[in-house]
N, C-alpha and C. Protein backbone atom coordinates (compact mmCIF):
# COMPACT_ATOMS: atom_id res chain seq x y z
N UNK A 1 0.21 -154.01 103.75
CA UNK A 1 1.01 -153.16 104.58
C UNK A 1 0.67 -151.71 104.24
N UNK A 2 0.35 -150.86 105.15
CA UNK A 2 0.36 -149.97 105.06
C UNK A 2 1.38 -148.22 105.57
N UNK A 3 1.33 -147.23 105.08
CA UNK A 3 2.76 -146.68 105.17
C UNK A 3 2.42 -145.34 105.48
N UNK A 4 2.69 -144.60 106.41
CA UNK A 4 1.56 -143.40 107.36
C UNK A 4 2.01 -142.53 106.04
N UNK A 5 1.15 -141.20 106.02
CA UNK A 5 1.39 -140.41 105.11
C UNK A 5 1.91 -139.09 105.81
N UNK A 6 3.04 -138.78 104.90
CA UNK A 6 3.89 -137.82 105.43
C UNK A 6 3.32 -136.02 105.03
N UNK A 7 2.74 -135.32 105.58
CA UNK A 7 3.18 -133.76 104.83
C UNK A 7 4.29 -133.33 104.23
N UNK A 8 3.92 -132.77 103.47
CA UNK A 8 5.04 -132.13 102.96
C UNK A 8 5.42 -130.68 103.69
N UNK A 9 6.55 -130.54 103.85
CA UNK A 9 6.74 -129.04 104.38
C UNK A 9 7.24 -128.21 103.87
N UNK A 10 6.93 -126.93 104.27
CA UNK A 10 7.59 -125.67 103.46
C UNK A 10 8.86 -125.64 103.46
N UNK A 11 9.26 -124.76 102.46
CA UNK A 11 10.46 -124.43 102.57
C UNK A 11 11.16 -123.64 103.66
N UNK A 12 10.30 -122.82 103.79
CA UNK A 12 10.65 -122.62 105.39
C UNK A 12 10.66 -123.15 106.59
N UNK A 13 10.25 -124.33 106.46
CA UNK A 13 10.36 -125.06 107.60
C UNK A 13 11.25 -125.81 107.53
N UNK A 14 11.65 -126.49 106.47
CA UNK A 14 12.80 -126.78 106.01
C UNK A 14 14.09 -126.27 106.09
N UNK A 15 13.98 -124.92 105.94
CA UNK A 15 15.57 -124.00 106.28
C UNK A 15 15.24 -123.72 107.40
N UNK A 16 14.49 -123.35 108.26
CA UNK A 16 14.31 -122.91 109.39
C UNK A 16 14.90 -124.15 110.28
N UNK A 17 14.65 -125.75 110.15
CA UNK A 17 15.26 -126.43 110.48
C UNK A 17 16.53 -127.29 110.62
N UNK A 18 16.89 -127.00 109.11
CA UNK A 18 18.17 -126.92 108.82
C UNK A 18 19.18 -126.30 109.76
N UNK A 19 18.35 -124.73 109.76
CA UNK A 19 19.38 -123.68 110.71
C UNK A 19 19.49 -124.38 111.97
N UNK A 20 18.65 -124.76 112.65
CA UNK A 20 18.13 -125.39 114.24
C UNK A 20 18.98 -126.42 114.23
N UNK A 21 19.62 -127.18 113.26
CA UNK A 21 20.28 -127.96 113.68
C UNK A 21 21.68 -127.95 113.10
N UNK A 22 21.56 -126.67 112.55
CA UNK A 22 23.34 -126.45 112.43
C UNK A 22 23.67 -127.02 111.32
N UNK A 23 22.90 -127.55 110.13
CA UNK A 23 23.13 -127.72 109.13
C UNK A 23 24.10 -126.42 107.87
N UNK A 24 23.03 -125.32 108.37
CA UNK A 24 23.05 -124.25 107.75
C UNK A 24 23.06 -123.17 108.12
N UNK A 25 24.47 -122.53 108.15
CA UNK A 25 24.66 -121.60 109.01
C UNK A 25 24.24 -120.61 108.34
N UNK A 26 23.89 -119.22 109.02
CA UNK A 26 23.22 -118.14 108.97
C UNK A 26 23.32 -116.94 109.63
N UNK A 27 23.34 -115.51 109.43
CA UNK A 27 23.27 -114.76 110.46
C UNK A 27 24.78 -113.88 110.11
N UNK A 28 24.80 -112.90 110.63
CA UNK A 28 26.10 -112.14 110.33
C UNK A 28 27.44 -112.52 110.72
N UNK A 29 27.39 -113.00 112.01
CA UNK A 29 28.61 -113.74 112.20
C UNK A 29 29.34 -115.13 111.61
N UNK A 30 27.98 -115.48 110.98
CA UNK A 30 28.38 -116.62 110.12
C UNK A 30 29.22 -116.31 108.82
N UNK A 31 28.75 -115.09 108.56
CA UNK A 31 29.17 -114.21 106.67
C UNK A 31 30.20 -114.02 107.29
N UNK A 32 30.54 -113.66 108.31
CA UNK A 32 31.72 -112.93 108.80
C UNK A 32 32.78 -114.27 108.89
N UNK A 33 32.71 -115.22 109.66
CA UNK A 33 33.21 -116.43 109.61
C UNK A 33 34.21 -117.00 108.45
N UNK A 34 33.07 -117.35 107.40
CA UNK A 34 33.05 -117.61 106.33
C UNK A 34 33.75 -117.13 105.27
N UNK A 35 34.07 -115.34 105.49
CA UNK A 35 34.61 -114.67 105.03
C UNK A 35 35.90 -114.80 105.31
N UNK A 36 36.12 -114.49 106.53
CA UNK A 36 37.25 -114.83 107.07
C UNK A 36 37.87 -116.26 106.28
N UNK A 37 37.05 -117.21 106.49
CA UNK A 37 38.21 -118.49 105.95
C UNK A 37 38.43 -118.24 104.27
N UNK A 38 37.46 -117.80 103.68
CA UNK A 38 38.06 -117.10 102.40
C UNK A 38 38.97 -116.47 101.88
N UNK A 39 38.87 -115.81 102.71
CA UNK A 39 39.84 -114.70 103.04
C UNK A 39 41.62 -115.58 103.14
N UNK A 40 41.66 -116.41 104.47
CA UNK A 40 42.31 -116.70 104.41
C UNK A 40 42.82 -117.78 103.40
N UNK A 41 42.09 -118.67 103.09
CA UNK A 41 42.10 -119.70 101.81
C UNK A 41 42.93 -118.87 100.27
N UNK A 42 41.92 -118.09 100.02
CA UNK A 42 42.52 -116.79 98.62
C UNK A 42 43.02 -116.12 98.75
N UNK A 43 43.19 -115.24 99.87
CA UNK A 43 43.75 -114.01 99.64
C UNK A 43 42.81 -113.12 98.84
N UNK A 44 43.76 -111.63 98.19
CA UNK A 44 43.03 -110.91 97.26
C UNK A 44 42.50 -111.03 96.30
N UNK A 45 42.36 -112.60 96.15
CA UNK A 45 41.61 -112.85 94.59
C UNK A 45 40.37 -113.07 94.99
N UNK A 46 39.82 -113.23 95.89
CA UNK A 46 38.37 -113.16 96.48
C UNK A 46 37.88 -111.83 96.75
N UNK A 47 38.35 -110.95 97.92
CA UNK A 47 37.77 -109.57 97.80
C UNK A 47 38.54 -108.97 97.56
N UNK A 48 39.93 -108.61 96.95
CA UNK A 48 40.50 -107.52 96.05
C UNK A 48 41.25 -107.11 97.30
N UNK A 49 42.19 -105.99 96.80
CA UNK A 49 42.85 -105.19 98.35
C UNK A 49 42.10 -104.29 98.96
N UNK A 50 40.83 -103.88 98.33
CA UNK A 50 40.30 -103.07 98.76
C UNK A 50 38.96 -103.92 99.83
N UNK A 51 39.57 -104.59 101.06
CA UNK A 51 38.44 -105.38 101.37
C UNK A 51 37.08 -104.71 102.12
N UNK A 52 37.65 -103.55 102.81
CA UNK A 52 36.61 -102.90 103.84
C UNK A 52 35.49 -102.28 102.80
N UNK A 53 35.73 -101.70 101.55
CA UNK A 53 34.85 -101.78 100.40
C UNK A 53 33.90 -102.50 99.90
N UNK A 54 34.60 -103.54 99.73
CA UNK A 54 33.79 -105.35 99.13
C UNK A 54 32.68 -105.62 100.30
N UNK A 55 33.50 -105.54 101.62
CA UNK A 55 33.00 -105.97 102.77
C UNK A 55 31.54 -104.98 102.20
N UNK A 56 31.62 -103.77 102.46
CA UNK A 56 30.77 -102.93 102.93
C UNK A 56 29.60 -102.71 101.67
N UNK A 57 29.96 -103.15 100.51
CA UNK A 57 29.12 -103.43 99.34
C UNK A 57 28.25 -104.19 99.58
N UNK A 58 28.90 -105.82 99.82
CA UNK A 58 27.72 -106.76 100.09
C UNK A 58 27.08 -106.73 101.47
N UNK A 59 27.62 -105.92 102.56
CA UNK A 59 26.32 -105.66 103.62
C UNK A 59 25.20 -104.33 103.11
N UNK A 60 25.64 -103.51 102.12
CA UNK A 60 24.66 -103.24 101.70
C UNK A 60 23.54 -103.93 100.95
N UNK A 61 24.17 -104.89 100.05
CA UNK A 61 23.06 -105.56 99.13
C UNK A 61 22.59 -106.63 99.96
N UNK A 62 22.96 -106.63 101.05
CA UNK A 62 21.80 -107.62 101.61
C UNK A 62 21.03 -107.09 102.51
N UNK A 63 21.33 -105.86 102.99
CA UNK A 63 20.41 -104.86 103.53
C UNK A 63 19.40 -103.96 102.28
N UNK A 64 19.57 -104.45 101.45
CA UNK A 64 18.53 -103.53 100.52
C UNK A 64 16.83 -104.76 100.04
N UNK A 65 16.16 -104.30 100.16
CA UNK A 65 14.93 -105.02 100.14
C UNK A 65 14.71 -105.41 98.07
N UNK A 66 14.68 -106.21 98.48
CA UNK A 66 14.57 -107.30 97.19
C UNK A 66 13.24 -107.37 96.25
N UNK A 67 13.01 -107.65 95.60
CA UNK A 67 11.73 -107.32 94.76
C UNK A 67 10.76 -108.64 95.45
N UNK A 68 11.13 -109.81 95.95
CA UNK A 68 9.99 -110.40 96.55
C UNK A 68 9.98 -109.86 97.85
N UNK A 69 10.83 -109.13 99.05
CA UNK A 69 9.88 -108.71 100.19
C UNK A 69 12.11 -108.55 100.58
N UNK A 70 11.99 -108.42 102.03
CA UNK A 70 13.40 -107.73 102.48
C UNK A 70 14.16 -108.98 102.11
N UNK A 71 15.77 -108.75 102.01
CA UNK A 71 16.41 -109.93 102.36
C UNK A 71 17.23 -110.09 103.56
């Protein structure tokens, strides 16, 4: 018996497909989402009272380009 041989795929093709099928959400409205149910789940023990701060921290650090290439 014989058993076809598979490629292996990148990792990017891998998350890239993931995303395509809704595995893995992504994208700003998703952070935003996500946040939100945090938000509501914790309260201020997740982003503090100062949220428009927190908020505005981590859209910077993911707007700042990363030592392997942008993020």
């Amino acid at each position: 018996m014989s058993f076809p041989t598979r490629t292996p795929m990148t990792d990017t093709e891998r998350v890239l497909g993931q995303i395509e099928r809704g595995e893995v959400r992504a994208g700003a409205e998703a952070a935003r989402q996500i946040a939100a149910k945090h938000q509501a789940a914790y309260g201020d023990s997740v982003w503090g009272p100062n949220h428009d701060a927190v908020w505005a921290d981590a859209v910077a650090d993911l707007s700042t380009p990363s030592k392997g290439g942008t993020a």
